[in-house]
Protein backbone atom coordinates (compact mmCIF):
# COMPACT_ATOMS: atom_id res chain seq x y z
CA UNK A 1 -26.70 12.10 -36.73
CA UNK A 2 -23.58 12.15 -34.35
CA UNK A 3 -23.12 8.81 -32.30
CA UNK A 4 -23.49 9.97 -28.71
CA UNK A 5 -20.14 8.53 -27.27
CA UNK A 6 -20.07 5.59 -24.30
CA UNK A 7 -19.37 6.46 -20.91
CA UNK A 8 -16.44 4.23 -21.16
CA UNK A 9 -15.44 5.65 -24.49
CA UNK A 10 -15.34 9.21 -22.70
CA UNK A 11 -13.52 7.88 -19.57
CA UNK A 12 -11.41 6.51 -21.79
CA UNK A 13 -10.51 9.22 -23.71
CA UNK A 14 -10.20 11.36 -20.18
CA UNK A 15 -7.59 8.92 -19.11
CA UNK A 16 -5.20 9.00 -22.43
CA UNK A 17 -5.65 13.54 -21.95
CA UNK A 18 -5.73 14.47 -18.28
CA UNK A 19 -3.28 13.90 -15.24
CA UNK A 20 -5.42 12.20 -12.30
CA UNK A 21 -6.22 14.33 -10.19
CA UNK A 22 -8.27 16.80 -12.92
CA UNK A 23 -10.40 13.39 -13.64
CA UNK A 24 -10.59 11.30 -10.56
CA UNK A 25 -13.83 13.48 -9.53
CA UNK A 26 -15.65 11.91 -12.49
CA UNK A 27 -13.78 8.64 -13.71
CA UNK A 28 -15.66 5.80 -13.81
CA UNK A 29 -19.37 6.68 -12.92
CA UNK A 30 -22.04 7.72 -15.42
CA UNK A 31 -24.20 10.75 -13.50
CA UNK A 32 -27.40 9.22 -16.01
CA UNK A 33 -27.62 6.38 -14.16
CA UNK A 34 -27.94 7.28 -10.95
CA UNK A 35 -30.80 10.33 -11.49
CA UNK A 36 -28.05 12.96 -12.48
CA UNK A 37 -26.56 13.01 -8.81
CA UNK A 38 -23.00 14.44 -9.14
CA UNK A 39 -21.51 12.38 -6.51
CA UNK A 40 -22.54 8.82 -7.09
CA UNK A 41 -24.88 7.36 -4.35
CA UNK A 42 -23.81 4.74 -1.52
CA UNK A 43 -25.53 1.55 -2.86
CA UNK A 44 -26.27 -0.15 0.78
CA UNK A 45 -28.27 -3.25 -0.82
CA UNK A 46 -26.56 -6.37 -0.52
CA UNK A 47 -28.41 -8.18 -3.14
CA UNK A 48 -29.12 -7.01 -7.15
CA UNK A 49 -32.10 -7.72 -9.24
CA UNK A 50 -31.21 -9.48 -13.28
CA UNK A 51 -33.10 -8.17 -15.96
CA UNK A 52 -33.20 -11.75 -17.13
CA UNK A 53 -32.06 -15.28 -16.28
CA UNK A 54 -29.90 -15.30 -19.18
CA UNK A 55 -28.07 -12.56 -17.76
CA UNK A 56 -27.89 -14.05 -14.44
CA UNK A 57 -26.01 -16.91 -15.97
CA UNK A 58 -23.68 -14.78 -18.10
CA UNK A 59 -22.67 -12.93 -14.65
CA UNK A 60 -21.85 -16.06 -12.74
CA UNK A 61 -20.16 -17.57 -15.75
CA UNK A 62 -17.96 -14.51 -15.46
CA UNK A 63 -17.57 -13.91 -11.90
CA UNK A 64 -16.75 -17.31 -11.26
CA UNK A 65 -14.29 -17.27 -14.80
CA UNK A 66 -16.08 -20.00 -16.40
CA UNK A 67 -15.84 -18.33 -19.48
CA UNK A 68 -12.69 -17.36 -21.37
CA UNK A 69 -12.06 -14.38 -23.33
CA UNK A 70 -9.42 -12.25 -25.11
CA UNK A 71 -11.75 -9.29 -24.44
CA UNK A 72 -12.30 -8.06 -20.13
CA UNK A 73 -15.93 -9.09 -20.00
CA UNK A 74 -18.07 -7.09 -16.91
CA UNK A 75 -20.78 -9.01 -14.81
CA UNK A 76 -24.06 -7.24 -14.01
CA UNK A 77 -23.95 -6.53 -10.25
CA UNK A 78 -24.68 -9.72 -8.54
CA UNK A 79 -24.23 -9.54 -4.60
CA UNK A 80 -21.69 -7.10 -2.72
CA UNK A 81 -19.48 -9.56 -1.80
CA UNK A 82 -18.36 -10.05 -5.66
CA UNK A 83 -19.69 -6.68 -6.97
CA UNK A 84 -20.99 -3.16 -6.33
CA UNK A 85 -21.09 0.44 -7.50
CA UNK A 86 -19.23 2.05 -4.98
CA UNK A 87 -16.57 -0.68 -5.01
CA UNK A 88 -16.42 -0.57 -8.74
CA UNK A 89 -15.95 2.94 -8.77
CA UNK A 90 -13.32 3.41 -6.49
CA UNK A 91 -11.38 0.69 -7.96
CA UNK A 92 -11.40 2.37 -11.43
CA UNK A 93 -10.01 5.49 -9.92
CA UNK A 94 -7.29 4.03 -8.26
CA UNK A 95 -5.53 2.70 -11.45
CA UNK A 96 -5.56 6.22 -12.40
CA UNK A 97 -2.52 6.97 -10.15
CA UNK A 98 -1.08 3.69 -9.99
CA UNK A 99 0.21 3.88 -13.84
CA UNK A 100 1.36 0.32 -15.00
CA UNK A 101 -1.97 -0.82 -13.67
CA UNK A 102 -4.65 -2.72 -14.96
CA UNK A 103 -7.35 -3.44 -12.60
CA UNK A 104 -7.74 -2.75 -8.31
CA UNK A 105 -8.98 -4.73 -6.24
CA UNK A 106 -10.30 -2.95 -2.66
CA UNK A 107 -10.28 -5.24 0.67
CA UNK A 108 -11.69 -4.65 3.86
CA UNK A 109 -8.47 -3.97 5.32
CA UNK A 110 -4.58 -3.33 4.49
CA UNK A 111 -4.24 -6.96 6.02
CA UNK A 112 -6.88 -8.48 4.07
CA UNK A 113 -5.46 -6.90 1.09
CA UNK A 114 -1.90 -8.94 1.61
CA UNK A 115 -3.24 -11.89 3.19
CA UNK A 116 -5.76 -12.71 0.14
CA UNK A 117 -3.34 -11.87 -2.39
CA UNK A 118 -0.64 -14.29 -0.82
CA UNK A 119 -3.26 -17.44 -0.38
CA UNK A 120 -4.79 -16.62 -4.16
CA UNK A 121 -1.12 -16.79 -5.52
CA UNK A 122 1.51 -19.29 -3.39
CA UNK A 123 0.49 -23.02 -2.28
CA UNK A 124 1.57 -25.05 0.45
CA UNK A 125 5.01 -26.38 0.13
CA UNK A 126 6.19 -23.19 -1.94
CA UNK A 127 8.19 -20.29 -0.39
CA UNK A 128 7.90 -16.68 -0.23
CA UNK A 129 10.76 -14.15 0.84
CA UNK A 130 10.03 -10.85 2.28
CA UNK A 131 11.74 -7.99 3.10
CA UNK A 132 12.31 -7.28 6.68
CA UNK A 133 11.54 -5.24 8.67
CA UNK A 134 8.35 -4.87 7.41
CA UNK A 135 4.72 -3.82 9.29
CA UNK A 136 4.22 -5.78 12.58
CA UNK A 137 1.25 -7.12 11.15
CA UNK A 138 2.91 -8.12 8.20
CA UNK A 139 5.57 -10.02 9.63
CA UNK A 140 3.70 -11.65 12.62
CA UNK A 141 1.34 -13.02 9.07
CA UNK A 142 4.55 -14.48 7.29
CA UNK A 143 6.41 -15.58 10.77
CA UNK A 144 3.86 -17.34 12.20
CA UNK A 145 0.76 -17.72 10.51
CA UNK A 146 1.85 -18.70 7.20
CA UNK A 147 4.12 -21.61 8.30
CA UNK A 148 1.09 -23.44 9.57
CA UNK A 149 -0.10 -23.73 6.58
CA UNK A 150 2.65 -25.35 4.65
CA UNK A 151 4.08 -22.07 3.05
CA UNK A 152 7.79 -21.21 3.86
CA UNK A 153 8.58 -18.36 4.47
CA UNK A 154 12.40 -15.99 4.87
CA UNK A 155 13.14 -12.99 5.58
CA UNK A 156 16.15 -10.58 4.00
CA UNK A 157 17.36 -7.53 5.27
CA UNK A 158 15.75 -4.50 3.59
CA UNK A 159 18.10 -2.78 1.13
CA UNK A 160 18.95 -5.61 -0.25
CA UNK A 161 20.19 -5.87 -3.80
CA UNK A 162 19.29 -8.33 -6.66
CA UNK A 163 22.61 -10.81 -6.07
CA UNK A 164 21.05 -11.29 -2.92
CA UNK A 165 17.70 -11.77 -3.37
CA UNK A 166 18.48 -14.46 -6.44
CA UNK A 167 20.22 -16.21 -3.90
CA UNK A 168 17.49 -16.50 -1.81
CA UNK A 169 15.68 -17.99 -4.31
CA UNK A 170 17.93 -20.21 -5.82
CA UNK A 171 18.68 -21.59 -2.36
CA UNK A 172 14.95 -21.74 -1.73
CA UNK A 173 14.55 -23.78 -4.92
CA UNK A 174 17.16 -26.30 -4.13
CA UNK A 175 15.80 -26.69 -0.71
CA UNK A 176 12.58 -28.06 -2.25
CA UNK A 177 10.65 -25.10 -1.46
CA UNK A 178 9.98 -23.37 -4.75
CA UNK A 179 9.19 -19.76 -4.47
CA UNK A 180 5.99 -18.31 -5.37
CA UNK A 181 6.54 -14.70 -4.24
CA UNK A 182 9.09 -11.76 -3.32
CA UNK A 183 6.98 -8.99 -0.86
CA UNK A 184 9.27 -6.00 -0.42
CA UNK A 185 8.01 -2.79 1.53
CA UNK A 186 9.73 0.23 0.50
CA UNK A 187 10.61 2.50 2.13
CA UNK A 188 10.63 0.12 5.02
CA UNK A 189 8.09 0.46 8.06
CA UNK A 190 9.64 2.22 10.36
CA UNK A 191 13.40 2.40 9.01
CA UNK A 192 12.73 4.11 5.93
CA UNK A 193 15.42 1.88 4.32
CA UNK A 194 14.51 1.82 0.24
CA UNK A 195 14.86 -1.10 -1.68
CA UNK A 196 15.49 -1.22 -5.18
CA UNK A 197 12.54 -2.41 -7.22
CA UNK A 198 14.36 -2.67 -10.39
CA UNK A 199 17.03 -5.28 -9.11
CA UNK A 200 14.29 -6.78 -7.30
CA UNK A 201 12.40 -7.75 -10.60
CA UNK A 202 15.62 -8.38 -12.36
CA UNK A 203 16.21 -11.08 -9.74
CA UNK A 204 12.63 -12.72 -10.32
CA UNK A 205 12.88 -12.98 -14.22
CA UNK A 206 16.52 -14.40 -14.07
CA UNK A 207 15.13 -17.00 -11.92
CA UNK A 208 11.83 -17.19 -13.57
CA UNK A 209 13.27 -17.89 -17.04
CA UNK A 210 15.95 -20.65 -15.62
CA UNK A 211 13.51 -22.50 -13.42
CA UNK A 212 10.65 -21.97 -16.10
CA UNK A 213 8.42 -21.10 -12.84
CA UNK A 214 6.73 -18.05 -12.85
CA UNK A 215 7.86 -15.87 -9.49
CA UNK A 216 5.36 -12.68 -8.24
CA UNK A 217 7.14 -9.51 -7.35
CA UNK A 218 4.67 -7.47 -4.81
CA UNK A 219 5.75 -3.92 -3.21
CA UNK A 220 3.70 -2.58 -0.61
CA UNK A 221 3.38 0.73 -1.29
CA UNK A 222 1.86 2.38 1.85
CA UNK A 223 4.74 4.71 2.77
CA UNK A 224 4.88 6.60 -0.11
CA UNK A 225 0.89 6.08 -1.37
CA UNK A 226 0.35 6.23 -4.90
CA UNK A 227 1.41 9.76 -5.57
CA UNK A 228 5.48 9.89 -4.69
CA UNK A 229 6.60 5.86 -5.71
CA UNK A 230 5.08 4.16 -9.15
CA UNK A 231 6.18 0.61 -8.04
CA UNK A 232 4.39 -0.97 -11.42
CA UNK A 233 6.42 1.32 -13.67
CA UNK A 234 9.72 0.08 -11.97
CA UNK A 235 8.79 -3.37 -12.57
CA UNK A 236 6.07 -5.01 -9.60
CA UNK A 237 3.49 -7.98 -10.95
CA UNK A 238 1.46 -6.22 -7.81
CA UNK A 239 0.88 -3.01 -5.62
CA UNK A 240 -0.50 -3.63 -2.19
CA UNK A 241 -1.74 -0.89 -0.06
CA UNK A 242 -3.23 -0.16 3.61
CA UNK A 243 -5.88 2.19 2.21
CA UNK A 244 -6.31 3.11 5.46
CA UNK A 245 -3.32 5.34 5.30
CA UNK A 246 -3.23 8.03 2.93
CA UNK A 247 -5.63 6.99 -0.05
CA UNK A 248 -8.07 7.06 2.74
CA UNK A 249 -6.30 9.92 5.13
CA UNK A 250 -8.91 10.93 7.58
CA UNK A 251 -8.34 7.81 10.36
CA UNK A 252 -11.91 7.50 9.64
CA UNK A 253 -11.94 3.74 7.36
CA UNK A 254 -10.20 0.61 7.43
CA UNK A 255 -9.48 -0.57 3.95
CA UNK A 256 -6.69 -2.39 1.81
CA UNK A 257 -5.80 -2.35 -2.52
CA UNK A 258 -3.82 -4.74 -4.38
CA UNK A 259 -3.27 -3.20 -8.38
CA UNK A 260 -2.21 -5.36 -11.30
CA UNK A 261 -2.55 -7.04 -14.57
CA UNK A 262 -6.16 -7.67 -14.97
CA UNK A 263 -4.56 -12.02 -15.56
CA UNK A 264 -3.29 -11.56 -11.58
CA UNK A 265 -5.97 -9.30 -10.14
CA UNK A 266 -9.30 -9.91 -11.68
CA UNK A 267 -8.48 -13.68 -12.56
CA UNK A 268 -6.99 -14.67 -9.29
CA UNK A 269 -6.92 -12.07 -6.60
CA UNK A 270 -10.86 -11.41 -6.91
CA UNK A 271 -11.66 -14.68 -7.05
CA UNK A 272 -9.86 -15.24 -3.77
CA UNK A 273 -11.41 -12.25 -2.21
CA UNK A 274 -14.66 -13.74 -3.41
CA UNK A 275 -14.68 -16.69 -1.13
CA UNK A 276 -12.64 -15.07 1.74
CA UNK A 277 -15.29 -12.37 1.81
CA UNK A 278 -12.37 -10.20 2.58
CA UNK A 279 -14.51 -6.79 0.34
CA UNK A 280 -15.13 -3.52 2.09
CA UNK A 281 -18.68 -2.21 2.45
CA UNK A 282 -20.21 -0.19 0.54
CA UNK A 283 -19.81 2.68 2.97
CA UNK A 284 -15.87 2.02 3.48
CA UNK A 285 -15.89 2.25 -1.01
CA UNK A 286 -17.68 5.49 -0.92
CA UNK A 287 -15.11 6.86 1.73
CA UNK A 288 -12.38 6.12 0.07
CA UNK A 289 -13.82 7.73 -3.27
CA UNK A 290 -14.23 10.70 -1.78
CA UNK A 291 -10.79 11.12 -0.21
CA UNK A 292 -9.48 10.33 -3.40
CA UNK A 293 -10.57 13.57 -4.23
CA UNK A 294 -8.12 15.34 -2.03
CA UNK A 295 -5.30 13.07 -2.40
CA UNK A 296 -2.88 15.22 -4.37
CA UNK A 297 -3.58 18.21 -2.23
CA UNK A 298 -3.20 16.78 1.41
CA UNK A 299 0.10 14.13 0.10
CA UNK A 300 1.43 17.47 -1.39
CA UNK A 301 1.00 19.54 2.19
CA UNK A 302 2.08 16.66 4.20
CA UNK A 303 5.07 16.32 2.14
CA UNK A 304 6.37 20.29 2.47
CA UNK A 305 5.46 19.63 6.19
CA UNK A 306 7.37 16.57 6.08
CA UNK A 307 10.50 18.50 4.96
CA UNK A 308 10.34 21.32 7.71
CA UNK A 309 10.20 18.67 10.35
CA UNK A 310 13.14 16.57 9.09
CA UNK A 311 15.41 19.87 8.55
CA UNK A 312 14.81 21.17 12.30
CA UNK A 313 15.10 17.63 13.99
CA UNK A 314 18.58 17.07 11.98
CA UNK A 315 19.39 20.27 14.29
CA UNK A 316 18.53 19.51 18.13
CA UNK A 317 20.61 18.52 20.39
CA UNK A 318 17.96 15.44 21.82
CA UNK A 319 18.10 14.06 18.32
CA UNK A 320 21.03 11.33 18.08
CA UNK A 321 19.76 10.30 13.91
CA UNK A 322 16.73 11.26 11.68
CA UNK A 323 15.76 8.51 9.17
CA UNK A 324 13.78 10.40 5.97
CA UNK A 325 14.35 9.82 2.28
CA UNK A 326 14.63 13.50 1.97
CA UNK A 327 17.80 13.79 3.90
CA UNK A 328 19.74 11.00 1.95
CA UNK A 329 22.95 12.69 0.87
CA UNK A 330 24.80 12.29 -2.63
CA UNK A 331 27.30 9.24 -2.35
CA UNK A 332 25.05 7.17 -0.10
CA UNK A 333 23.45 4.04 -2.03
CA UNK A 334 20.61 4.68 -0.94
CA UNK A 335 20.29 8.01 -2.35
CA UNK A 336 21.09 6.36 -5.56
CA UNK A 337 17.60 4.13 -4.92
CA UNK A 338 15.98 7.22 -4.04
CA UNK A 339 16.95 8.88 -7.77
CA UNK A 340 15.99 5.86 -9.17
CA UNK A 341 12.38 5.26 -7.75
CA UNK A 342 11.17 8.29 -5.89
CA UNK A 343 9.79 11.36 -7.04
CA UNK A 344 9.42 12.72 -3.59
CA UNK A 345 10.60 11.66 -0.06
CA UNK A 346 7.28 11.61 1.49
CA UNK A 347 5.73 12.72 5.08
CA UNK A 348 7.20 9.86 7.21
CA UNK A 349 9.97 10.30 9.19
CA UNK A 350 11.72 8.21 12.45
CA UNK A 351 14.22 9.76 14.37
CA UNK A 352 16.34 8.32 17.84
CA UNK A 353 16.10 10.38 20.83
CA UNK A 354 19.55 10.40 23.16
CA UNK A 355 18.92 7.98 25.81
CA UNK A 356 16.24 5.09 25.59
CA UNK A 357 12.67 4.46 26.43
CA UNK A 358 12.41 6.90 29.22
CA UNK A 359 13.73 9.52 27.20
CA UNK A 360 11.27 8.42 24.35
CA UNK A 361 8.49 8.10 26.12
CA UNK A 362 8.80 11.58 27.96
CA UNK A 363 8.45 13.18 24.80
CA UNK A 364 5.75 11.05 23.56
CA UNK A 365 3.95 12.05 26.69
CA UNK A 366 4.59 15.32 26.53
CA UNK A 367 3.39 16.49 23.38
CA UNK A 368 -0.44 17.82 22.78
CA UNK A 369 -1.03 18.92 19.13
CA UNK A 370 0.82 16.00 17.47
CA UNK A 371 -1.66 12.44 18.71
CA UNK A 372 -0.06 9.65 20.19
CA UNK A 373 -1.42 6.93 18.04
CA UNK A 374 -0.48 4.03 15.61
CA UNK A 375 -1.39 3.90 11.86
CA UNK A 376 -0.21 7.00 9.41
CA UNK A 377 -1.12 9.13 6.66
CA UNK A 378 -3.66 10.72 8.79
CA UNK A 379 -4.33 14.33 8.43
CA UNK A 380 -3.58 14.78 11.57
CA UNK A 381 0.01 14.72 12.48
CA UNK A 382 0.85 11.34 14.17
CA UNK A 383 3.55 10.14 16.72
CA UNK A 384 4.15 6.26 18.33
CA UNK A 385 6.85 4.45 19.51
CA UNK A 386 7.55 1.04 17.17
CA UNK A 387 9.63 -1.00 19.81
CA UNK A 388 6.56 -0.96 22.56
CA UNK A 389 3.84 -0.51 19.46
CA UNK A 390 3.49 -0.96 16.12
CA UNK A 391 6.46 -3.51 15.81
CA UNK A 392 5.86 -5.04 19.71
CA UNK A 393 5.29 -8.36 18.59
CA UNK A 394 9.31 -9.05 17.12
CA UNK A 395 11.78 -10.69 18.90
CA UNK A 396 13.73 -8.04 21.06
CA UNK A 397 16.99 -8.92 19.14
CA UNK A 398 15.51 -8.97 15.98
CA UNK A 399 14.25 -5.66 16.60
CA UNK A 400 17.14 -4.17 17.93
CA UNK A 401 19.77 -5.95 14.87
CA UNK A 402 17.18 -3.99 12.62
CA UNK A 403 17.50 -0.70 14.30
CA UNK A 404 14.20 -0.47 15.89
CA UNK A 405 15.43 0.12 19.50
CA UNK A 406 13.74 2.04 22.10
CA UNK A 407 14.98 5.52 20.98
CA UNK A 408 13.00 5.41 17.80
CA UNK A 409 9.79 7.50 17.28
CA UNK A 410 7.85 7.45 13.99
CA UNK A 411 6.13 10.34 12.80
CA UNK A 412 3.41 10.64 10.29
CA UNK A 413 3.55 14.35 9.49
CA UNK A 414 -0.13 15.70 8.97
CA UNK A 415 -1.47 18.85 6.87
CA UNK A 416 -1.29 21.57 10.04
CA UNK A 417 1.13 24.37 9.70
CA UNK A 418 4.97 22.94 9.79
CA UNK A 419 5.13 25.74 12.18
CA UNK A 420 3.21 24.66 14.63
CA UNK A 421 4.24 20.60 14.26
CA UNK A 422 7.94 22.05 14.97
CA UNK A 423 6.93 24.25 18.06
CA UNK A 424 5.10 20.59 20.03
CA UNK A 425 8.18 18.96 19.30
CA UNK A 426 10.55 22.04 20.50
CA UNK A 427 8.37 21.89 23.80
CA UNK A 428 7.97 18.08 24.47
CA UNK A 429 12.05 18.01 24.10
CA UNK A 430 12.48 21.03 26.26
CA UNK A 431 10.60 18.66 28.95
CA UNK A 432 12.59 17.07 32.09
């Protein structure tokens, strides 16, 4: 008699044969166990039933990592704040794009996502340096929240290479603020500037190894999403996303993901979220599993949108400069980041109007398929304006010294015709 195979022997051997997106459908759920339904069910109950008390102890002993084990050991379901199907589905399928991965771990928010990750990993009197400029919400979080509670925190210019950032943290070190952690967002919200991961993590282990202190690299990865930047393949401890954006793409759920090592993410990261109560509902989980379905296919029309847009805004006359990865030219170092880490440009793009704010804002106004609205990755082709927005919240001359002045407009290109995206544009610019 043939041994009917495991459903984790079958995912399993699913992962190590198929690209992603022909498996992503199915990964991780078990149709059997949930009355054959294709699509698994949204489990709304807070609270799960043990089949015995034995097991009830052997899930808290885990959950809580009171046992220790060579081997990943997996709770029953024990209350959705640690645990549940939808969340432990959707997690599974995430590491299937974010190669290098080990384990997700889905928060109720992008926020939540970075903010739990930071207070599970760095302490009070240790330092953290960050790449700037980085998401408003981001940087108001490491300006002036974290320095109140005893974590130090600086800030170095995007772009920056690995001389630079060992520097940082040798000079950190010495100052009797030992780092913890190096957060770099690339491409940069909303310069676009790319920083190299590589150097980046060359940095950390150089000053890992001589200070015998273990140092977390972290890349948030929102701008490019899982399917154009691998940030765990060039060398990231951790991936940090707004789900929101495009893993969730229909502006219809708030969620966050941090992927890892299963020592950073399950052992530390979860743990953290545990307490915090930072974890999605049940509802936001199933969301996000089903737009994972569709996440090739809409990054992959965004992107050839994203590329028509660029290309006629390099061309008009309003248009003073158009910052997009996909119009880095041969010679610039920052094409030569762009080789090295991206395998496509993406569907964000800022350009600078001629003029200032009232020149900004009277095409902002005047445009009526493209949405004036914050947040990105949206179907649905997005404009804002970072200076009075987004990135509000920075000191004016900070802002201005890193190029967010109030000519810029972001776009988040959506999945309507390129066509039609260029003809709002064309019209809000022919505006006076």
């Amino acid at each position: 008699m043939v041994k009917k195979k495991t459903a984790r022997e079958v995912n399993a051997e699913l992962r190590r044969s198929h690209r992603p997106e022909s498996i992503v459908s199915t990964y991780g759920y078990d149709p059997q166990r949930s009355e054959g339904s294709l699509i698994p069910p949204i489990f709304l109950s807070s609270t799960f039933v043990f089949p015995s008390a034995e097991e009830g102890e052997r899930s808290f002993r885990i959950a809580y990592h009171l046992t220790r084990s060579r081997k990943p050991a997996i709770p029953s379901l024990i209350y959705t704040r640690l645990n549940n199907p939808n969340l432990e589905i959707v997690e599974d399928r995430l590491t299937l794009f974010e190669t290098g991965t080990e384990a997700a771990a889905v928060f109720s928010s992008g926020m939540a996502a970075i903010s739990t990750t930071i207070l599970a990993l760095v302490r009070a009197g240790e330092s953290i340096l960050y790449s700037s400029p980085v998401y408003g919400g981001s940087d108001y979080l490491f300006e002036h929240l974290l320095p109140r509670m005893g974590i130090h925190t600086v800030a170095f210019a995007a772009g920056a290479g690995g001389d630079a950032i060992r520097g940082l943290l040798e000079r950190e070190a010495k100052a009797g603020h030992p780092p913890a952690l190096v957060f770099i967002e690339t491409p940069a919200n909303p310069t676009c500037t790319l920083t190299d991961i590589g150097e980046a993590r060359s940095a950390v282990d150089a000053f890992s190894r001589r200070n015998r202190k273990p140092v977390y690299l972290a890349i948030d990865n929102t701008f490019l999403g899982p399917m154009w930047q691998h940030p765990a393949e060039l060398g990231a401890h951790l991936v940090l996303y707004s789900a929101t954006k495009f893993i969730g793409g229909h502006s219809d759920v708030v969620a966050g993901a941090v992927l890892g090592s299963r020592a950073l993410v399950e052992d530390q990261v979860k743990v953290a979220r545990t307490i915090f109560g930072t974890v999605p509902s049940p509802f936001d989980a199933y969301l996000l599993m089903r737009s994972l379905d569709t996440l090739k296919m809409r990054m992959t029309a965004q992107l050839k949108n994203a590329r028509h847009v660029a290309q006629w805004l390099l061309r008009q006359p309003q248009v003073a400069e158009v910052r997009y990865p996909g119009l880095l030219k041969d010679g610039d170092p920052q094409k030569a980041i762009y080789d090295r880490q991206c395998l496509e440009p993406g569907s964000m793009i800022s350009f600078y109007v001629k003029g200032g704010k009232k020149e900004a804002f009277r095409v902002l106004n005047s445009l009526k398929l493209i949405k004036l609205a914050v947040s990105l990755g949206s179907t649905k082709t997005l404009a804002e304006h970072p200076a009075t927005m987004t990135h509000s919240d920075l000191d004016p001359k900070e802002r201005r010294r890193l190029g967010i002045d109030d000519r810029m407009i972001r776009l988040s290109i959506g999945t309507e015709h390129y066509q039609d995206i260029i003809a709002d544009l064309r019209e809000a610019f022919a505006q006076r």
